[in-house]
C-alpha atoms as a PDB file:
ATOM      1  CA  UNK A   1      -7.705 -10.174   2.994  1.00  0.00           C
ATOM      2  CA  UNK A   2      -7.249 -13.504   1.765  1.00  0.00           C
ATOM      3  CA  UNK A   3      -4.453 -15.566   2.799  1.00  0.00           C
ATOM      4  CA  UNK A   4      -4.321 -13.570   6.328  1.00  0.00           C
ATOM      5  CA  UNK A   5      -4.899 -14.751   9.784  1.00  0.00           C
ATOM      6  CA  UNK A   6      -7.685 -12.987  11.647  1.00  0.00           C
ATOM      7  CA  UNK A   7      -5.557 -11.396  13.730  1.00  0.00           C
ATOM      8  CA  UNK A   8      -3.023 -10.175  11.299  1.00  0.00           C
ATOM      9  CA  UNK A   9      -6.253  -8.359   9.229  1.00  0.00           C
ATOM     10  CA  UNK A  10      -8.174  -6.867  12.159  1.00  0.00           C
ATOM     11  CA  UNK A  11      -4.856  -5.019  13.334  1.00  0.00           C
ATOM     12  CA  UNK A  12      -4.482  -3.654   9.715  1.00  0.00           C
ATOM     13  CA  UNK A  13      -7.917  -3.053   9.420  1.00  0.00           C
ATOM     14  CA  UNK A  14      -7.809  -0.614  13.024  1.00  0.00           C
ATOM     15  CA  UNK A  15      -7.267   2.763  10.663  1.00  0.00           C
ATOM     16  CA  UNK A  16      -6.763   6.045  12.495  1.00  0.00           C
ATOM     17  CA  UNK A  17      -5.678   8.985  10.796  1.00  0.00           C
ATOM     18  CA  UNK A  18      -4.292  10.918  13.550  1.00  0.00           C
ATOM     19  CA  UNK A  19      -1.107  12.721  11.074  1.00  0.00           C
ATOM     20  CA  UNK A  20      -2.609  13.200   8.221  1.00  0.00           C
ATOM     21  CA  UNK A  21      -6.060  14.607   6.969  1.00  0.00           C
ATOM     22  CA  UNK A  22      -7.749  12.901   3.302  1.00  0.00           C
ATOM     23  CA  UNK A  23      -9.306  14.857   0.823  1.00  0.00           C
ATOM     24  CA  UNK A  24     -10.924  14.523  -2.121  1.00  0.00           C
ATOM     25  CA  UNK A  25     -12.413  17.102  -3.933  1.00  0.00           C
ATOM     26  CA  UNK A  26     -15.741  16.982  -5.599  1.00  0.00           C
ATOM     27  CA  UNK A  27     -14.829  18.521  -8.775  1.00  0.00           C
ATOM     28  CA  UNK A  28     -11.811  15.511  -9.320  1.00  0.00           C
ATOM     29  CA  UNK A  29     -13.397  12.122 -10.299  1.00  0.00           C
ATOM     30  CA  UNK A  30     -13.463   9.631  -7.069  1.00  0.00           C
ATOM     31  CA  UNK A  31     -10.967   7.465  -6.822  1.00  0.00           C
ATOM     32  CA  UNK A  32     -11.684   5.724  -4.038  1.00  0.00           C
ATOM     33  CA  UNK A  33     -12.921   2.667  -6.390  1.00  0.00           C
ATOM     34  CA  UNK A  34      -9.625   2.887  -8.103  1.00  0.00           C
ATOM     35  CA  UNK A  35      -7.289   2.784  -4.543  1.00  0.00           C
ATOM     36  CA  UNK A  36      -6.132   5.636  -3.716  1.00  0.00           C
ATOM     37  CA  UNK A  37      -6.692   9.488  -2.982  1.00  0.00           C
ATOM     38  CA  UNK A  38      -6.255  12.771  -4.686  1.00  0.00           C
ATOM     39  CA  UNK A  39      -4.472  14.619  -2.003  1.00  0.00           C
ATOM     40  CA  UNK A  40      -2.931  14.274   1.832  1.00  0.00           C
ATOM     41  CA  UNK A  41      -1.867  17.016   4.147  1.00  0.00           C
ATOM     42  CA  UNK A  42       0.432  15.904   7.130  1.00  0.00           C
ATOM     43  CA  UNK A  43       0.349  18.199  10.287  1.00  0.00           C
ATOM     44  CA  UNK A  44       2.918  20.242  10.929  1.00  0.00           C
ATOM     45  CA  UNK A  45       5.738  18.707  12.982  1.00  0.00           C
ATOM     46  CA  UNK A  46       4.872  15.218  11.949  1.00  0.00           C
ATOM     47  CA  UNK A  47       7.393  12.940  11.870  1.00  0.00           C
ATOM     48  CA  UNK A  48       7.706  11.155   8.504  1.00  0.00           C
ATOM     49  CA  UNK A  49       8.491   7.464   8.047  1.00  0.00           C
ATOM     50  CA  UNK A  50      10.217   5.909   4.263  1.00  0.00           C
ATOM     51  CA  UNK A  51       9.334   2.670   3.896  1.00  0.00           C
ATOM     52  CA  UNK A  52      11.694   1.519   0.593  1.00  0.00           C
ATOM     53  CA  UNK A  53      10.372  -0.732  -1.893  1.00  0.00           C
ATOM     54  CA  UNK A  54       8.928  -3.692  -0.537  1.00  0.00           C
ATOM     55  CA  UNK A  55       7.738  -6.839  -2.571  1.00  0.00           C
ATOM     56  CA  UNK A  56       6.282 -10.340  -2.513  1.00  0.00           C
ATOM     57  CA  UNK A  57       8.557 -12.290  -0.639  1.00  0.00           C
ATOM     58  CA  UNK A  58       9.456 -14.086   2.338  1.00  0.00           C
ATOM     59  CA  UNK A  59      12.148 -13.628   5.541  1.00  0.00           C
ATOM     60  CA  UNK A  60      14.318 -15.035   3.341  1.00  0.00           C
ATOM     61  CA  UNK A  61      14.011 -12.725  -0.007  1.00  0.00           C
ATOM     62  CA  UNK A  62      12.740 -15.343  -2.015  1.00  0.00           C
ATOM     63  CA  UNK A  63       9.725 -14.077  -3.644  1.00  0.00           C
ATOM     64  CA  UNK A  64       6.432 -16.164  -2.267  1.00  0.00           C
ATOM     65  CA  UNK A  65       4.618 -16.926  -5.460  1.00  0.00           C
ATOM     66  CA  UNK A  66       5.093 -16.322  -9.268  1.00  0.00           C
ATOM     67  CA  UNK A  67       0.616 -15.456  -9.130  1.00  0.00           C
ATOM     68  CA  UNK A  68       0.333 -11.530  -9.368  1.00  0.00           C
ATOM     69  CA  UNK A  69      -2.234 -11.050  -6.768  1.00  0.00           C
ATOM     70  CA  UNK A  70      -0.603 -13.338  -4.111  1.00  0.00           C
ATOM     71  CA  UNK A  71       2.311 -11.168  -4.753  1.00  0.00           C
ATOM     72  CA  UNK A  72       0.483  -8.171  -4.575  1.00  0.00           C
ATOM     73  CA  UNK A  73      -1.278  -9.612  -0.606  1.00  0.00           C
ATOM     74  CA  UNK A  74       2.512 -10.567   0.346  1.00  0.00           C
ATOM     75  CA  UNK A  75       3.888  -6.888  -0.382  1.00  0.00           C
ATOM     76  CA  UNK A  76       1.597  -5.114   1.586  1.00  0.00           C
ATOM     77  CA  UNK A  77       1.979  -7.875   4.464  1.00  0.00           C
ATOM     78  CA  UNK A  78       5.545  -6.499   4.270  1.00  0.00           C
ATOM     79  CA  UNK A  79       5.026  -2.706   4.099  1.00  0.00           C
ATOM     80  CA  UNK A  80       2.626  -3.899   7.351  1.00  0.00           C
ATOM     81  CA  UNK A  81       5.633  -5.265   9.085  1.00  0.00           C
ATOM     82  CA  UNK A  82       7.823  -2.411   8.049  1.00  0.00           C
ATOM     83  CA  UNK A  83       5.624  -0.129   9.603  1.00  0.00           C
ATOM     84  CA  UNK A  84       5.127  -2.093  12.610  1.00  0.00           C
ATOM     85  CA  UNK A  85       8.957  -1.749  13.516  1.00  0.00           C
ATOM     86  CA  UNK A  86       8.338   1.697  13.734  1.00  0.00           C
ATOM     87  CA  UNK A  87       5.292   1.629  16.024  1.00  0.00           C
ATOM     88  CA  UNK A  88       2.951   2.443  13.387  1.00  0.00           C
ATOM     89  CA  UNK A  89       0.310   0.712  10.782  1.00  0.00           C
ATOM     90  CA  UNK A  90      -1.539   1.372   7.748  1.00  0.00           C
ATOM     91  CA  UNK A  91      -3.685   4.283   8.976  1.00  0.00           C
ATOM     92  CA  UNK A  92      -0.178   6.611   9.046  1.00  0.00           C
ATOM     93  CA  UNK A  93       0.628   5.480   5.350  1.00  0.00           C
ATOM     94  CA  UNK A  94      -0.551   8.718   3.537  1.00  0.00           C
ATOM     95  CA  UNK A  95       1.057   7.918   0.053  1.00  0.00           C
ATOM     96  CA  UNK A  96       2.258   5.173  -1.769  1.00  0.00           C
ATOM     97  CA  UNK A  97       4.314   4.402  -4.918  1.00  0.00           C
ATOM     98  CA  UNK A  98       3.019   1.568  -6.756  1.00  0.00           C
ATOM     99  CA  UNK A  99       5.581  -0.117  -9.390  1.00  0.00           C
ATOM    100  CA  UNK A 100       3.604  -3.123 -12.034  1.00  0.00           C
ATOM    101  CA  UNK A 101       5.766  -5.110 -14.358  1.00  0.00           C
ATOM    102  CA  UNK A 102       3.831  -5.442 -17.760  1.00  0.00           C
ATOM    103  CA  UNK A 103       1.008  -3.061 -16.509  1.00  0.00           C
ATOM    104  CA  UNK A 104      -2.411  -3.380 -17.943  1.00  0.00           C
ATOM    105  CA  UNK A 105      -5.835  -2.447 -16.751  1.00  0.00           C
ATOM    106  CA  UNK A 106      -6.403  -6.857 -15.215  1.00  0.00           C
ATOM    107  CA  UNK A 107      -4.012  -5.550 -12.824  1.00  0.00           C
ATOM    108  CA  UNK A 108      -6.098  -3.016 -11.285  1.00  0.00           C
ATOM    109  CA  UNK A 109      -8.425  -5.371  -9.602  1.00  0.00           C
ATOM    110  CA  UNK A 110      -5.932  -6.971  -7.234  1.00  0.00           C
ATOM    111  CA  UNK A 111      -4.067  -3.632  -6.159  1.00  0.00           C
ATOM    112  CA  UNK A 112      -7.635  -1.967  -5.737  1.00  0.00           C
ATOM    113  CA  UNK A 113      -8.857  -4.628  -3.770  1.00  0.00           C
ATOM    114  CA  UNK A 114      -6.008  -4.944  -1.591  1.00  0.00           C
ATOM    115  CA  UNK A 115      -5.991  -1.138  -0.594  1.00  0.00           C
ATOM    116  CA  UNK A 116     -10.020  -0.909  -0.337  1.00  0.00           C
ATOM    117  CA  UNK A 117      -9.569  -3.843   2.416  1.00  0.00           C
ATOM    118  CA  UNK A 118      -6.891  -2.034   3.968  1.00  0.00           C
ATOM    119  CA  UNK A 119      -7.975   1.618   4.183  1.00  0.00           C
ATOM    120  CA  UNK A 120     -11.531   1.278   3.290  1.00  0.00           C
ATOM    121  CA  UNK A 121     -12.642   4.871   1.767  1.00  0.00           C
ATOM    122  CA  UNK A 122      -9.707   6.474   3.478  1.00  0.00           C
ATOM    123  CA  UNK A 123      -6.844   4.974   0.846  1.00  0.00           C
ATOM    124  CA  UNK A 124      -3.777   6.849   0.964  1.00  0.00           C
ATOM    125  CA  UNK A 125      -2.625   8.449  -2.072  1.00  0.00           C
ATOM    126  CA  UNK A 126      -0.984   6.897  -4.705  1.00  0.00           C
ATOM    127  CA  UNK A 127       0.796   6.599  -7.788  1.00  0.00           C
ATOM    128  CA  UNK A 128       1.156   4.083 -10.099  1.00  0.00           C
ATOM    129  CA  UNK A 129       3.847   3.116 -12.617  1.00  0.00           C
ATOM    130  CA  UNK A 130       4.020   0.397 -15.534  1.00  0.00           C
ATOM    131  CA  UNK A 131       7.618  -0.774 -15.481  1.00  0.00           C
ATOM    132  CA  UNK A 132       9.460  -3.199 -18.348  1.00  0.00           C
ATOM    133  CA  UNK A 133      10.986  -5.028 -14.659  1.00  0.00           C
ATOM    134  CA  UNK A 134      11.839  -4.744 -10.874  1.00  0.00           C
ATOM    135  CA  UNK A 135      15.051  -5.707  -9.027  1.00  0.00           C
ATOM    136  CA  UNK A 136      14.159  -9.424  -9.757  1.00  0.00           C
ATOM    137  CA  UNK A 137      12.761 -11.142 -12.817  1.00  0.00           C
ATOM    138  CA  UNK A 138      10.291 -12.647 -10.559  1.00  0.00           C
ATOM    139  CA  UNK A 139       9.238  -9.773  -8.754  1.00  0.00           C
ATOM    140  CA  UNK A 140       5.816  -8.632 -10.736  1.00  0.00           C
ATOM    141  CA  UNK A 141       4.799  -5.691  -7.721  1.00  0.00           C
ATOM    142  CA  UNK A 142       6.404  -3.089  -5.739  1.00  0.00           C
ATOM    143  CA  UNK A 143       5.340  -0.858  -2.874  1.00  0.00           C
ATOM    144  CA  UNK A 144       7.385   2.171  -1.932  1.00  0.00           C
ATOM    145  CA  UNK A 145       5.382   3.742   1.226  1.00  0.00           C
ATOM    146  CA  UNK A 146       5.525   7.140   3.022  1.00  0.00           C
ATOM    147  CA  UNK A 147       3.864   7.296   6.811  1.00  0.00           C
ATOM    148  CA  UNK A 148       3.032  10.369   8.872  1.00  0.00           C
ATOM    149  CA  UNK A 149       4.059   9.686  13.257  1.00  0.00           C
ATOM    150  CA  UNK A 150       2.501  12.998  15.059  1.00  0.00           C
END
């Protein structure tokens, strides 16, 4: 993904689904394309993991750049590191919540492209909501993520 080191994208990249199974059925449209999935099961007496709504910023809270799709990279750097505290990484995410200030269909491209180089044709699923604002008046994008430990 643009804007990340080498190493920080090959150990997001390494996607095992070891709590969770993906499937999408052939009588739904794919929506792979689109970033996500239609459904997730997680195996019984998996331990589930909240990540709360993360966003484009820094250490310091300050959000990293007013441009949308930097903001969009930067969030899911976070959700990345929020995972990571808890021993896991992208390939336990199995559904996301996606929130877009001033939604419209340019917006797509960025959050698609970000979750196809993340999870490939295993996305997670995921919803997405238009919002009038966030937290912040700078904050354009927010992630709320839910992660499956066996």
């Amino acid at each position: 993904m643009e804007g990340w080191s080498p190493t920080e994208f090959r150990r997001f990249r390494e996607v095992i689904h070891i709590a969770h199974t993906i499937v999408n059925p052939e009588q739904l449209h794919d929506p792979v394309p689109f970033g996500y999935s239609h459904t997730a099961a997680v195996s019984a007496g998996a331990e589930l993991v909240l990540v709360a709504g993360q966003y484009g910023s820094g250490p310091d809270g300050a959000v990293v750049s007013a441009d949308f799709a930097e903001q969009v990279r930067q969030t899911f750097r976070n959700i990345g590191v929020a995972l990571a505290a808890h021993g896991l990484d992208f390939g336990h995410v199995v559904q996301l919540r996606t929130y877009v200030v001033q939604h419209d269909v340019g917006k797509l491209g960025p959050i698609a492209g970000a979750v196809q180089e993340i999870w490939g044709g295993q996305p997670p699923t995921q919803t997405l909501v238009g919002v009038a604002s966030l937290a912040a008046p700078d904050v354009l994008f927010e992630v709320e993520a839910v992660a499956a430990r066996p």
